[in-house]
C-alpha atoms as a PDB file:
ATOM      1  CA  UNK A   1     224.797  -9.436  81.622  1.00  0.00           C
ATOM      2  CA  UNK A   2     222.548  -6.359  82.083  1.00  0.00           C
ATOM      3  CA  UNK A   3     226.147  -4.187  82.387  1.00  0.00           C
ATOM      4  CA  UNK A   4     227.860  -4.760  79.063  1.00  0.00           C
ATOM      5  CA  UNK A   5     230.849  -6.579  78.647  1.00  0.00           C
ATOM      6  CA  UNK A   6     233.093  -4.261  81.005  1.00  0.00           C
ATOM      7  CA  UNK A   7     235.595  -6.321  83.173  1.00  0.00           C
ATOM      8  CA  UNK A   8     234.691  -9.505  81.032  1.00  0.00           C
ATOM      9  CA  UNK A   9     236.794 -11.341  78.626  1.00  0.00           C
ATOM     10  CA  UNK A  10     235.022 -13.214  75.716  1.00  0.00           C
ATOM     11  CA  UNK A  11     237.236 -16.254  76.386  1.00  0.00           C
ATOM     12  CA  UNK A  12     235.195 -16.348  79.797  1.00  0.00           C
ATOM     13  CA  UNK A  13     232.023 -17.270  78.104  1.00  0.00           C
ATOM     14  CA  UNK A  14     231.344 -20.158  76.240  1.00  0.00           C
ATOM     15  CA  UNK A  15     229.048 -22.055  73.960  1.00  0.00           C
ATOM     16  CA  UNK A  16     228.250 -25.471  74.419  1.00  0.00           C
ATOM     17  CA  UNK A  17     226.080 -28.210  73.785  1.00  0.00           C
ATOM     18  CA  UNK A  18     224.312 -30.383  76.476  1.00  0.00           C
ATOM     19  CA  UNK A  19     223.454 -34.524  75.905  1.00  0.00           C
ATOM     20  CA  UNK A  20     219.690 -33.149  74.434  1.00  0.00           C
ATOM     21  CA  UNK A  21     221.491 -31.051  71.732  1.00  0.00           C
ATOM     22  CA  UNK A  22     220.445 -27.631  73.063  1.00  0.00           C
ATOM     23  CA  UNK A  23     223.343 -25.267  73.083  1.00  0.00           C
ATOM     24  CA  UNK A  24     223.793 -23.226  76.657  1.00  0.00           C
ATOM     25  CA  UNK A  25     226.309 -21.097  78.492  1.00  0.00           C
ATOM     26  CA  UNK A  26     229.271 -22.352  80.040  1.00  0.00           C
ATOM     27  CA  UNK A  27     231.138 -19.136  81.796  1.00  0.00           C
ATOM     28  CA  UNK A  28     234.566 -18.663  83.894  1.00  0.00           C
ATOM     29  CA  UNK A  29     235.765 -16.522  85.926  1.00  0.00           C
ATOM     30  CA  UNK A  30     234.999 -13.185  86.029  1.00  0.00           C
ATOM     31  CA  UNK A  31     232.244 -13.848  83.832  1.00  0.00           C
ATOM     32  CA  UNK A  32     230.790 -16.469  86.696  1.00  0.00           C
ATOM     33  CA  UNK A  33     231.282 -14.611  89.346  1.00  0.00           C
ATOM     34  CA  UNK A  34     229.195 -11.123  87.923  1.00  0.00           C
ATOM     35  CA  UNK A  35     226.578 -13.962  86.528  1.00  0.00           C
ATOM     36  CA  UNK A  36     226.165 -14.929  90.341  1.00  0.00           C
ATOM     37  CA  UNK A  37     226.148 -11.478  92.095  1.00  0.00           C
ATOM     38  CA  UNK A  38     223.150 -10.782  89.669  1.00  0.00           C
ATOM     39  CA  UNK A  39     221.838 -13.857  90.294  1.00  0.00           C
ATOM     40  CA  UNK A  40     221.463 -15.643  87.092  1.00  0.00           C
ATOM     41  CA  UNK A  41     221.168 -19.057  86.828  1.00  0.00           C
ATOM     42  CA  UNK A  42     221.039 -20.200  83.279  1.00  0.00           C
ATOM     43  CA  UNK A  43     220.605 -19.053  79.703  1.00  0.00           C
ATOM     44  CA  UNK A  44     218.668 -19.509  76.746  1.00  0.00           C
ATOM     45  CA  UNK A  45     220.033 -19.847  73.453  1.00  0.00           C
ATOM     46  CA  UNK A  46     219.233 -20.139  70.267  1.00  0.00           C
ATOM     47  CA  UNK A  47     221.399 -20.652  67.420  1.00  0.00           C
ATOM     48  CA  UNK A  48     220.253 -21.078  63.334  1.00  0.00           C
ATOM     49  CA  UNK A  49     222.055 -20.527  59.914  1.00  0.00           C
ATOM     50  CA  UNK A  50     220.986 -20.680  56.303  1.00  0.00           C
ATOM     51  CA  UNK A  51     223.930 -21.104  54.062  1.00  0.00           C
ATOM     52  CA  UNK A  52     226.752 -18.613  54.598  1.00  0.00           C
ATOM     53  CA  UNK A  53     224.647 -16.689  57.260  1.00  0.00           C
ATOM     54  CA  UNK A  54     224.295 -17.865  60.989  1.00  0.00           C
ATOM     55  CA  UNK A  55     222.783 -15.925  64.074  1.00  0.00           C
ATOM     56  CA  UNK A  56     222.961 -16.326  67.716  1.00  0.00           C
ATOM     57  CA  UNK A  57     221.208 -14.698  70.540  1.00  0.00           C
ATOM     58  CA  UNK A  58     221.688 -15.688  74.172  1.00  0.00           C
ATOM     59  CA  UNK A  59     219.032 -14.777  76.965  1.00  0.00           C
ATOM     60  CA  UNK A  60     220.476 -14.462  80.742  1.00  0.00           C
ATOM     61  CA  UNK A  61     217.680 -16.404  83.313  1.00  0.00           C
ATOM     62  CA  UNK A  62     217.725 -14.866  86.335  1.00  0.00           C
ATOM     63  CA  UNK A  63     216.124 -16.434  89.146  1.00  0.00           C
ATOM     64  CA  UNK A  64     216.841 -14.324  91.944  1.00  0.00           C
ATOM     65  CA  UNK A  65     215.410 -10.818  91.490  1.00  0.00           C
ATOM     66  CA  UNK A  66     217.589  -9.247  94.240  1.00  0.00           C
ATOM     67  CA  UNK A  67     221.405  -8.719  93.571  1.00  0.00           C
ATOM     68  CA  UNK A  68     224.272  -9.226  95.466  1.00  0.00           C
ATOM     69  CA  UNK A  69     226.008  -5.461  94.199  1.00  0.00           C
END
């Protein structure tokens, strides 16, 4: 979230899969609470795979331009 990964724990963040189909963000913890000093709100994600090879790349939406730090 613009900071690496310091101070977060993958098992914080989550992917999952809302009624439409689209796949978002769920986080926890630590994770939430950095996500909502820097004001993010949501993320983008897209997710594809062609036989044995898959790819995933998550975008942080950030709707408040001022932080919290």
């Amino acid at each position: 979230m613009g900071t690496g990964i310091h101070g977060l724990a993958c098992r914080e963040m989550e992917v999952v899969q809302l009624r439409s189909g689209r796949p978002t963000v769920t986080l926890h913890g630590n994770a939430k609470r950095r996500a909502e000093l820097l004001g993010i709100s949501a993320f983008d994600v897209s997710i594809a795979d062609l036989a044995e090879l898959s790819i995933a790349i998550a975008v942080a939406v950030q709707t408040n331009v001022e932080t919290k730090q």
